[in-house]
Protein backbone atom coordinates (compact mmCIF):
# COMPACT_ATOMS: atom_id res chain seq x y z
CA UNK A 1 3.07 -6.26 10.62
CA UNK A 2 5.90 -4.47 9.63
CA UNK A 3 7.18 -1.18 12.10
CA UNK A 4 8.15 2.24 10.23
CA UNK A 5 9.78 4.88 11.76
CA UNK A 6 8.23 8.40 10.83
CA UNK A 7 11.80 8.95 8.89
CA UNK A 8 10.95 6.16 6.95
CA UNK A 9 7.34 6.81 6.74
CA UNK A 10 8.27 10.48 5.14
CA UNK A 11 10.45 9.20 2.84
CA UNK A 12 8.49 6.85 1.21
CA UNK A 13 5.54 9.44 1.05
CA UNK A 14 8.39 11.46 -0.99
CA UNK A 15 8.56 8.44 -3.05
CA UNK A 16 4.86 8.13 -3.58
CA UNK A 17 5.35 4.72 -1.80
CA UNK A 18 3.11 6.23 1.03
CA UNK A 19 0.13 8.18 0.98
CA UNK A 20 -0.83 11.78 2.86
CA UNK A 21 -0.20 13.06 5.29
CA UNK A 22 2.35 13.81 6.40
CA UNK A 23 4.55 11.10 7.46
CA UNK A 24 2.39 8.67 5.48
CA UNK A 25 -0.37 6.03 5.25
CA UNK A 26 -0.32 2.87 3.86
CA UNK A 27 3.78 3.01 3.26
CA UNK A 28 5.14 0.33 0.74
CA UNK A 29 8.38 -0.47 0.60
CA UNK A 30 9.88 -1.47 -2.87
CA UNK A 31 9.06 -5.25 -3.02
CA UNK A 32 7.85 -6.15 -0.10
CA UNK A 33 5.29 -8.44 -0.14
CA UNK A 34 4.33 -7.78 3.63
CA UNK A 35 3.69 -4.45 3.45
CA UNK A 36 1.34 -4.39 0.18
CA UNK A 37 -0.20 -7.83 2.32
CA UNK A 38 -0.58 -5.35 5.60
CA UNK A 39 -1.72 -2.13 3.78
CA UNK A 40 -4.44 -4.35 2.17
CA UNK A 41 -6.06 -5.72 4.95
CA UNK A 42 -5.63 -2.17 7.28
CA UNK A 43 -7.35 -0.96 4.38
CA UNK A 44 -11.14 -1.94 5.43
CA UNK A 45 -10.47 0.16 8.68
CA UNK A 46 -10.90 3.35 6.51
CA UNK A 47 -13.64 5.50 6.24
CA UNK A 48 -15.44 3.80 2.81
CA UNK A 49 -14.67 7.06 0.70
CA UNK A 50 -11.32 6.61 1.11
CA UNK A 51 -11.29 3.05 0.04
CA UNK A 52 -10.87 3.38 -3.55
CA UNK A 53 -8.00 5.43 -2.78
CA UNK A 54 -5.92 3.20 -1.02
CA UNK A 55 -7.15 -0.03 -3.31
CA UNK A 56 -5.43 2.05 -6.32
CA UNK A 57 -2.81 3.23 -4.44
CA UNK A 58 -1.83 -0.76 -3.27
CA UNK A 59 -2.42 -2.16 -6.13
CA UNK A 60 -0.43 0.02 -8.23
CA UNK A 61 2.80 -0.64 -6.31
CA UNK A 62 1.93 -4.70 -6.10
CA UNK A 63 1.58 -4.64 -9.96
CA UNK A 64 4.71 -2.28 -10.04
CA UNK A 65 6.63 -4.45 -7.96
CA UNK A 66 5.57 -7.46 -9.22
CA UNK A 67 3.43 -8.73 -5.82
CA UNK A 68 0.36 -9.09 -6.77
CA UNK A 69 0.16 -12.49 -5.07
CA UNK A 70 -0.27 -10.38 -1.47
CA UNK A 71 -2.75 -8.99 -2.52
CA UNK A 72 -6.19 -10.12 -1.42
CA UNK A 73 -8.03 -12.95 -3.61
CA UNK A 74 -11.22 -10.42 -4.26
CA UNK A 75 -8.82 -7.89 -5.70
CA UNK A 76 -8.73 -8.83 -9.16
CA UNK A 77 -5.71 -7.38 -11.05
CA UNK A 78 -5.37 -8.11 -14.96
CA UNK A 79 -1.97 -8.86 -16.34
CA UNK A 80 -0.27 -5.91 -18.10
């Protein structure tokens, strides 16, 4: 699991690579098939209303970055 520093965390919130708060959840750097791999599986840890949240959120930036292979098999993403 990939460490972030809270500079790092903050500027990838400013990116919308991370979500809030303040420094950021769920941080995804561009292309990184770890970190959309981590941020999936940390995302069951969540309280369940923010689950949909972070699913969109992940997904997004796999399908952005062209990662969708980290992401978990039950997380079906259509080709755009």
């Amino acid at each position: 699991m990939a460490e972030f520093t809270t500079e790092q965390r903050r500027e990838l919130l400013e990116q919308g690579r991370a979500l809030p708060p303040d420094p950021g959840r769920f941080p995804i750097r561009p292309g990184s098939r770890e970190d959309i791999h981590d941020a999936a599986e940390d995302s069951h840890r969540i309280p369940e209303g923010e689950q949909d949240e972070v699913r969109a959120h992940v997904t997004r930036w796999a399908v952005h970055d062209g990662t969708t292979d980290a992401l978990p098999e039950d997380w079906k993403v259509e080709a755009v």
